[in-house]
PDB file of N, CA and C in Angstrom:
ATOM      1  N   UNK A   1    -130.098 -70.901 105.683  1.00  0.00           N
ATOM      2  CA  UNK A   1    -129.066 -71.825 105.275  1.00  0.00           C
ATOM      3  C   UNK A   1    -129.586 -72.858 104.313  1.00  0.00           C
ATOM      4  N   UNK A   2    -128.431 -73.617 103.799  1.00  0.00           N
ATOM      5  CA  UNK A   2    -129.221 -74.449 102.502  1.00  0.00           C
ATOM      6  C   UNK A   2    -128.986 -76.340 103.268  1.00  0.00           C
ATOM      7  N   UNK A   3    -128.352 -76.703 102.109  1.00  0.00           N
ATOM      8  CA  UNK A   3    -128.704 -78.533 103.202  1.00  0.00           C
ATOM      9  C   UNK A   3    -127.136 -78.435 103.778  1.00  0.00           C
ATOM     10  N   UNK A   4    -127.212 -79.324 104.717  1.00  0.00           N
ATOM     11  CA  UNK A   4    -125.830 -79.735 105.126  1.00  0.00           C
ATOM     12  C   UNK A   4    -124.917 -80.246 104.290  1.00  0.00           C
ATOM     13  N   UNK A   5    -123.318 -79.532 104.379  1.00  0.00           N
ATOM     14  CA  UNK A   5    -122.750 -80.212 103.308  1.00  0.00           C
ATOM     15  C   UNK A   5    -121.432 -81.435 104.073  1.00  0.00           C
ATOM     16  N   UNK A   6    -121.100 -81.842 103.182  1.00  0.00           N
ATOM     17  CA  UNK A   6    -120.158 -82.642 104.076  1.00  0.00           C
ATOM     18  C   UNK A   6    -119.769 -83.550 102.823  1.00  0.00           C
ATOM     19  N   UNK A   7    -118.448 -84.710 103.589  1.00  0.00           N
ATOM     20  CA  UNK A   7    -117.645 -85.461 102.252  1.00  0.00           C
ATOM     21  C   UNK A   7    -119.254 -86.025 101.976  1.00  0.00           C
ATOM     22  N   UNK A   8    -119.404 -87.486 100.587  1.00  0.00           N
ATOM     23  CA  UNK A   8    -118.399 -86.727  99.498  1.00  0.00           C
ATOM     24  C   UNK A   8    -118.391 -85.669  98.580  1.00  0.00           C
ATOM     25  N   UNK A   9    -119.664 -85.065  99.225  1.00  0.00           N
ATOM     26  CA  UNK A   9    -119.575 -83.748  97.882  1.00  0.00           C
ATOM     27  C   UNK A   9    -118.579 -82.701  97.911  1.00  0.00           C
ATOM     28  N   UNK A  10    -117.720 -83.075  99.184  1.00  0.00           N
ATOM     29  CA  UNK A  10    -116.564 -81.940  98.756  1.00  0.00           C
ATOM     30  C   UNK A  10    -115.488 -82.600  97.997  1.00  0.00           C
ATOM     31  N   UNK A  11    -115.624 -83.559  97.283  1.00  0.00           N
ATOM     32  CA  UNK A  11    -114.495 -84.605  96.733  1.00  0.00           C
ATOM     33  C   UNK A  11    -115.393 -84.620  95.387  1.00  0.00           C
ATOM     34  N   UNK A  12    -115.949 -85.176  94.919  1.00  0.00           N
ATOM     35  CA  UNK A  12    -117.250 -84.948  93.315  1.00  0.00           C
ATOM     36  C   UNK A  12    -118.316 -84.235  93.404  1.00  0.00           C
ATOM     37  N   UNK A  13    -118.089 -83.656  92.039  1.00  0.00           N
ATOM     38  CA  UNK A  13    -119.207 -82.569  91.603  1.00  0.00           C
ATOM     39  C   UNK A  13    -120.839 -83.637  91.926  1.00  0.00           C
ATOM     40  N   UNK A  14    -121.777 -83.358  92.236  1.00  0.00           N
ATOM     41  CA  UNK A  14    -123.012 -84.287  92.302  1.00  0.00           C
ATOM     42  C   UNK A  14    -122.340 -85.487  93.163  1.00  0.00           C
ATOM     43  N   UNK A  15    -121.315 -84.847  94.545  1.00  0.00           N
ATOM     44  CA  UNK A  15    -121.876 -86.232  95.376  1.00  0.00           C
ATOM     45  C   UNK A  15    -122.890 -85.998  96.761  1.00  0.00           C
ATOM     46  N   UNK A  16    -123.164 -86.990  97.273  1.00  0.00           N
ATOM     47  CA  UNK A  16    -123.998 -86.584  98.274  1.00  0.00           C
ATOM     48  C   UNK A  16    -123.403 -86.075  99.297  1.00  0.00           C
ATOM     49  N   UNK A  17    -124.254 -85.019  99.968  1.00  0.00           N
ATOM     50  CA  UNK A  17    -124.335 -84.286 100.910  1.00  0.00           C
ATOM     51  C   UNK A  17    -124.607 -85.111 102.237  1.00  0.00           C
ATOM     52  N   UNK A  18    -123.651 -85.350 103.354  1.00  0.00           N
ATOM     53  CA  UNK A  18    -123.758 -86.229 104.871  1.00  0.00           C
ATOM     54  C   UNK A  18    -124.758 -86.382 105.265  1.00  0.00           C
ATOM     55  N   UNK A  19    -126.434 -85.705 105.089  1.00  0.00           N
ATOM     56  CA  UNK A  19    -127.390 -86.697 105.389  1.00  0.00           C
ATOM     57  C   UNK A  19    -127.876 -87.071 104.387  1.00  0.00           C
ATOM     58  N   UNK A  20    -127.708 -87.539 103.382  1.00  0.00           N
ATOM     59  CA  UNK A  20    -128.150 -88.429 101.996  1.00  0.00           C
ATOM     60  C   UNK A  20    -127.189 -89.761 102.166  1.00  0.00           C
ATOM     61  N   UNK A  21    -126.041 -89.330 102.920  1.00  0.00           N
ATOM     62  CA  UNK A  21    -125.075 -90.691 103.484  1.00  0.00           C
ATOM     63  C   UNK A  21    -126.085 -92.084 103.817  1.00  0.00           C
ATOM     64  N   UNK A  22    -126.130 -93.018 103.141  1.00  0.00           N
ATOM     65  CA  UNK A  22    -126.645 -94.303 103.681  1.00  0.00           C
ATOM     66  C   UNK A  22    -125.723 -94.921 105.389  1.00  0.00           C
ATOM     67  N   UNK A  23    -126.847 -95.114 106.096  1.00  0.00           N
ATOM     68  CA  UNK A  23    -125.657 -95.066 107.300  1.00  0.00           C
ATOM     69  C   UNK A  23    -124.533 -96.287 107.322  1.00  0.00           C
ATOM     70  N   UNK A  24    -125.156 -97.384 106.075  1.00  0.00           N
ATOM     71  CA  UNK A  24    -123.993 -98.556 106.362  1.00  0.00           C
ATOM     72  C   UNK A  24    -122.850 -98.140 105.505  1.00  0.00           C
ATOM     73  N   UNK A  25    -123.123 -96.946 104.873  1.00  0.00           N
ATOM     74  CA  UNK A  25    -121.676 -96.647 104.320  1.00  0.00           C
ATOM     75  C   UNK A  25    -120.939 -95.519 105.348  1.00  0.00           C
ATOM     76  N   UNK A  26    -120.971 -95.711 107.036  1.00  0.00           N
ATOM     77  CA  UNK A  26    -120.571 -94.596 107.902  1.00  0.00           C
ATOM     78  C   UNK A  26    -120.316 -95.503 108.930  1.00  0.00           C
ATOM     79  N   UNK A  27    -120.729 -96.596 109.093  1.00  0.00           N
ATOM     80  CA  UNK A  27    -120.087 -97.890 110.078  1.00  0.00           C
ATOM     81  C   UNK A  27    -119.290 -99.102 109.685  1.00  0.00           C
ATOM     82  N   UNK A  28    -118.560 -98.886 110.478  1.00  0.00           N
ATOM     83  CA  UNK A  28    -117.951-100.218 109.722  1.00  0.00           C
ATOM     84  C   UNK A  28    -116.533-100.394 110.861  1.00  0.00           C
ATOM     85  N   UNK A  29    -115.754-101.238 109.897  1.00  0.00           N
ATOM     86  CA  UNK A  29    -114.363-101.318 111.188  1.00  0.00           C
ATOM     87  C   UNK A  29    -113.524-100.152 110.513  1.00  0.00           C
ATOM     88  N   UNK A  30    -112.873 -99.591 111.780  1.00  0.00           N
ATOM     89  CA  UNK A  30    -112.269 -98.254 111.788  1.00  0.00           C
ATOM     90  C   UNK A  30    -110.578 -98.208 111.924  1.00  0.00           C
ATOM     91  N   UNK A  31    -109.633 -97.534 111.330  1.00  0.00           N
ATOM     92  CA  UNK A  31    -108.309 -97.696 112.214  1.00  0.00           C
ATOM     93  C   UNK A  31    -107.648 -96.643 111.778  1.00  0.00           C
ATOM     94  N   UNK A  32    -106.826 -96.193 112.422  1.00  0.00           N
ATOM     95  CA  UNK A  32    -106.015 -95.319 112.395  1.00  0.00           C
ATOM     96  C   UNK A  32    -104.796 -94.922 111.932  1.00  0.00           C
ATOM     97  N   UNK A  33    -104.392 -94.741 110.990  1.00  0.00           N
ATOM     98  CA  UNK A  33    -103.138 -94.458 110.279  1.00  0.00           C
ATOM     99  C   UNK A  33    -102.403 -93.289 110.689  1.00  0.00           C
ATOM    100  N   UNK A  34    -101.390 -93.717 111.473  1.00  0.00           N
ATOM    101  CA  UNK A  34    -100.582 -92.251 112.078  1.00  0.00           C
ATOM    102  C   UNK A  34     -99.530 -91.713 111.726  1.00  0.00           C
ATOM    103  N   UNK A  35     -99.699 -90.658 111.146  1.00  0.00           N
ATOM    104  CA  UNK A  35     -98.389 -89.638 110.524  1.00  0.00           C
ATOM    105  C   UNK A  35     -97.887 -88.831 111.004  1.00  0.00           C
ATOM    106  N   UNK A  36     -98.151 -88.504 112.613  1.00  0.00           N
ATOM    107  CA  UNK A  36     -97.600 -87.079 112.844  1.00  0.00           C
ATOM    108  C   UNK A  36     -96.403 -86.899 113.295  1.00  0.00           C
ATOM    109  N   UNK A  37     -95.903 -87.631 113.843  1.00  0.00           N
ATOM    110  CA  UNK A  37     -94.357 -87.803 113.313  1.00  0.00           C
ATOM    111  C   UNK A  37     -93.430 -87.251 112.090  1.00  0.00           C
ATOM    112  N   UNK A  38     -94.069 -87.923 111.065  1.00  0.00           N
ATOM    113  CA  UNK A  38     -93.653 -87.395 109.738  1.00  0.00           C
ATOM    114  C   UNK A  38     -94.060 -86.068 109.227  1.00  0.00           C
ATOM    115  N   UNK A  39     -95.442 -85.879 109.691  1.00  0.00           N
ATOM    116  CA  UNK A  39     -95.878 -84.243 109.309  1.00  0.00           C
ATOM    117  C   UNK A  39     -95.378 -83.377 110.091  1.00  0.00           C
ATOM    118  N   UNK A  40     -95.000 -83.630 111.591  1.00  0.00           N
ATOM    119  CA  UNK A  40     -94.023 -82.950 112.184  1.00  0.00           C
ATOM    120  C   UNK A  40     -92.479 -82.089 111.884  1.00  0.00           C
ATOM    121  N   UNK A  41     -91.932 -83.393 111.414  1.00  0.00           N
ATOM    122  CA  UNK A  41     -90.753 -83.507 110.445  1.00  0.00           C
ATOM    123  C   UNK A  41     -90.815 -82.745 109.166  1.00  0.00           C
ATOM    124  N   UNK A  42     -91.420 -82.360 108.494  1.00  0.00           N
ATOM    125  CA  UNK A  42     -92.130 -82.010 107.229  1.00  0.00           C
ATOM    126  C   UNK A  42     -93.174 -81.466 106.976  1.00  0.00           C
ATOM    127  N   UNK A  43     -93.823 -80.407 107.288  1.00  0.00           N
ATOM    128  CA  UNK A  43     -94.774 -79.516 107.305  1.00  0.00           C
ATOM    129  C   UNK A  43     -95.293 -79.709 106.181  1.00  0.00           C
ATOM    130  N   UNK A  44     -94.717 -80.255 104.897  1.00  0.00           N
ATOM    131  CA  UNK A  44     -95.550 -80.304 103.662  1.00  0.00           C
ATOM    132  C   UNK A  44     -95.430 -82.281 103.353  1.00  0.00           C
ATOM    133  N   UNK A  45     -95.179 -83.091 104.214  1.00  0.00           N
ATOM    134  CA  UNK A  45     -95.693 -84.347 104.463  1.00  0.00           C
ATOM    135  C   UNK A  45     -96.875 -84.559 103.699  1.00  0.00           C
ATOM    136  N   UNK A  46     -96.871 -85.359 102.649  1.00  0.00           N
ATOM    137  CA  UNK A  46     -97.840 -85.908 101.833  1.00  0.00           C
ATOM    138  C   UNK A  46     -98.072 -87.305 102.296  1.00  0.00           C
ATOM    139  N   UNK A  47     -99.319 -87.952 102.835  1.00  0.00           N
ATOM    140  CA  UNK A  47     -99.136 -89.039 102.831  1.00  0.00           C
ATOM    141  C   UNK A  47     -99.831 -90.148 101.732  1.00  0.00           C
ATOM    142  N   UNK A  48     -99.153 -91.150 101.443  1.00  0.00           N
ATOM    143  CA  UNK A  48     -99.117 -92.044 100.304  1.00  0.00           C
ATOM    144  C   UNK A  48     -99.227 -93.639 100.266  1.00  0.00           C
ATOM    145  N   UNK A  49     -99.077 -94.073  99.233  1.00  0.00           N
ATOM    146  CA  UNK A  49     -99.147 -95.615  99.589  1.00  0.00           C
ATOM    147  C   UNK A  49     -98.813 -96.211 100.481  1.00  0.00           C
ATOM    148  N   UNK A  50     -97.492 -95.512 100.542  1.00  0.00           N
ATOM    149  CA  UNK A  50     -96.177 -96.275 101.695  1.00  0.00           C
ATOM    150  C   UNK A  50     -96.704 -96.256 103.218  1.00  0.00           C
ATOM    151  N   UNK A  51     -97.151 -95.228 103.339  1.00  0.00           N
ATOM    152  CA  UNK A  51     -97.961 -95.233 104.727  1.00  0.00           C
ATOM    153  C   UNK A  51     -99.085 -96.144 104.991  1.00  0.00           C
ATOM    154  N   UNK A  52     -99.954 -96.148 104.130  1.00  0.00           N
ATOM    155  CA  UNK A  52    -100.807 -97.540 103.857  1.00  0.00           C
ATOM    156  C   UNK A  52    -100.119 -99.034 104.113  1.00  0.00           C
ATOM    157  N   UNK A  53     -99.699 -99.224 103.402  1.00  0.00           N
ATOM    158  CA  UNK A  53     -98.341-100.314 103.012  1.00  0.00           C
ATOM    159  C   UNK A  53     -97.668-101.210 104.985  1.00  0.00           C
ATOM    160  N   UNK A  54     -97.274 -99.610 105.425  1.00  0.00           N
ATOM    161  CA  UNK A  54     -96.791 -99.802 106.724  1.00  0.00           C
ATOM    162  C   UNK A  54     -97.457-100.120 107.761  1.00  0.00           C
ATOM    163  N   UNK A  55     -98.889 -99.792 107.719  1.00  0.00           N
ATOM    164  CA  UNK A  55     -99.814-100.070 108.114  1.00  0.00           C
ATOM    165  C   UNK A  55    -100.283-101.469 108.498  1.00  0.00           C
ATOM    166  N   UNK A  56    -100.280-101.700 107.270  1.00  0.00           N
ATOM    167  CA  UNK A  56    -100.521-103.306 106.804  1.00  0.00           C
ATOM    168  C   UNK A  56     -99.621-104.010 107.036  1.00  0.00           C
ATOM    169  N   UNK A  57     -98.275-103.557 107.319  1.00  0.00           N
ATOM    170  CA  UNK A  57     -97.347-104.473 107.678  1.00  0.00           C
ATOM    171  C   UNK A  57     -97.242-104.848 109.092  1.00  0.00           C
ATOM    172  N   UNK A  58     -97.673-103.754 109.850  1.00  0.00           N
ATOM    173  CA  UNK A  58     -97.766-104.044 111.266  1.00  0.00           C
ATOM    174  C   UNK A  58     -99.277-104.754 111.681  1.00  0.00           C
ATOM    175  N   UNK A  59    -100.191-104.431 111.006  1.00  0.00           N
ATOM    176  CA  UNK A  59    -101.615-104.720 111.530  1.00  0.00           C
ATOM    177  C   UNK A  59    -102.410-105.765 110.651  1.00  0.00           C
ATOM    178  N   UNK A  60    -101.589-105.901 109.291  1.00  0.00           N
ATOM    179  CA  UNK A  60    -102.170-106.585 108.228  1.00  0.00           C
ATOM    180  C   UNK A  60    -103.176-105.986 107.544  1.00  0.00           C
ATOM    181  N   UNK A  61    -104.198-106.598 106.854  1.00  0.00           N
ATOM    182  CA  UNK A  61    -104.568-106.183 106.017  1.00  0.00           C
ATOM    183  C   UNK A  61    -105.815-105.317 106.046  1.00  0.00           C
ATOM    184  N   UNK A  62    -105.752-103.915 105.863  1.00  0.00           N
ATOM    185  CA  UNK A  62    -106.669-103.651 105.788  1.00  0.00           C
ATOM    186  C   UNK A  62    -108.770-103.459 105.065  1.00  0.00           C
ATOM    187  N   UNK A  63    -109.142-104.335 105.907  1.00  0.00           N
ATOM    188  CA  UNK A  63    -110.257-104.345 106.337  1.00  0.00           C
ATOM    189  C   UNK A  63    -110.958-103.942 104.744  1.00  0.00           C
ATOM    190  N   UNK A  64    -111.916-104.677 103.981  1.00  0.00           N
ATOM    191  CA  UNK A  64    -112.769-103.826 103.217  1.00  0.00           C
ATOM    192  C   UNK A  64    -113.905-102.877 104.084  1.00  0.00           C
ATOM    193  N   UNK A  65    -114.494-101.898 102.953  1.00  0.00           N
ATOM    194  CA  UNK A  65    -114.899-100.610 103.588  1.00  0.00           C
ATOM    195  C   UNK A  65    -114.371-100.232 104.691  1.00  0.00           C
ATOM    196  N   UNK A  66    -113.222-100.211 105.170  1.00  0.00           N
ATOM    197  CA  UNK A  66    -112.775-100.098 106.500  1.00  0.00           C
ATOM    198  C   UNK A  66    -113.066 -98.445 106.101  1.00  0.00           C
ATOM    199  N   UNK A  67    -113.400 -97.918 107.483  1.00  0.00           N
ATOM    200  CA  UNK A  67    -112.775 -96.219 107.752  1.00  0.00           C
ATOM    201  C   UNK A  67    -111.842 -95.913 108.448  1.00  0.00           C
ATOM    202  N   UNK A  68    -110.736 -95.129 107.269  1.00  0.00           N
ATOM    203  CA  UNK A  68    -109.376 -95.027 107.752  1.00  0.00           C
ATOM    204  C   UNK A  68    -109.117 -93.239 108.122  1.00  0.00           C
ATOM    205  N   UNK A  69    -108.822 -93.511 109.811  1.00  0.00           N
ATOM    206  CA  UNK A  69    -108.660 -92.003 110.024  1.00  0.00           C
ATOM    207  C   UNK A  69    -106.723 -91.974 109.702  1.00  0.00           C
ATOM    208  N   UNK A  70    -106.461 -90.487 109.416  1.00  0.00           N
ATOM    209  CA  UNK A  70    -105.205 -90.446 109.374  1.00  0.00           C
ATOM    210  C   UNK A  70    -105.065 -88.771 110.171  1.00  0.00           C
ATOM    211  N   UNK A  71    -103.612 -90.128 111.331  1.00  0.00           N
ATOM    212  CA  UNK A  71    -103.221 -88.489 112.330  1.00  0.00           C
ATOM    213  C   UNK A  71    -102.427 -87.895 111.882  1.00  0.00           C
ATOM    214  N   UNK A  72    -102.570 -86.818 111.779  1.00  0.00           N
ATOM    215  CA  UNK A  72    -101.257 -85.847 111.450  1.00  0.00           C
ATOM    216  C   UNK A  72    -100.817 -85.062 112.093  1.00  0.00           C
TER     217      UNK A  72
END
């Protein structure tokens, strides 16, 4: 096998591979953005600003470097 791959090199050509990840860019404050409701509703559910947006309206503002999981 070759190195481990993982984001972001599946997002840019020449990005790093998950253990070249610096770990303070893998901790941080975390939250959850939940769509499955809507992807339920809509099997081809794109989610977008607006979901962001709603987010923030209930929880405020999201967090720099925050890591944002999204349920679907």
């Amino acid at each position: 096998g070759g190195p481990t791959t993982g984001a972001p090199s599946h997002f840019a050509a020449g990005g790093q591979t998950v253990e070249h990840v610096p770990l303070d860019r893998i901790i941080g404050p975390t939250l959850v953005i939940d769509v499955e409701a809507a992807a339920r509703a809509n099997r081809d559910y794109l989610i977008g600003p607006a979901d962001f947006a709603r987010w923030e309206q209930v929880h405020g503002r999201i967090p720099e470097r925050a890591i944002i999981l999204l349920r679907t």
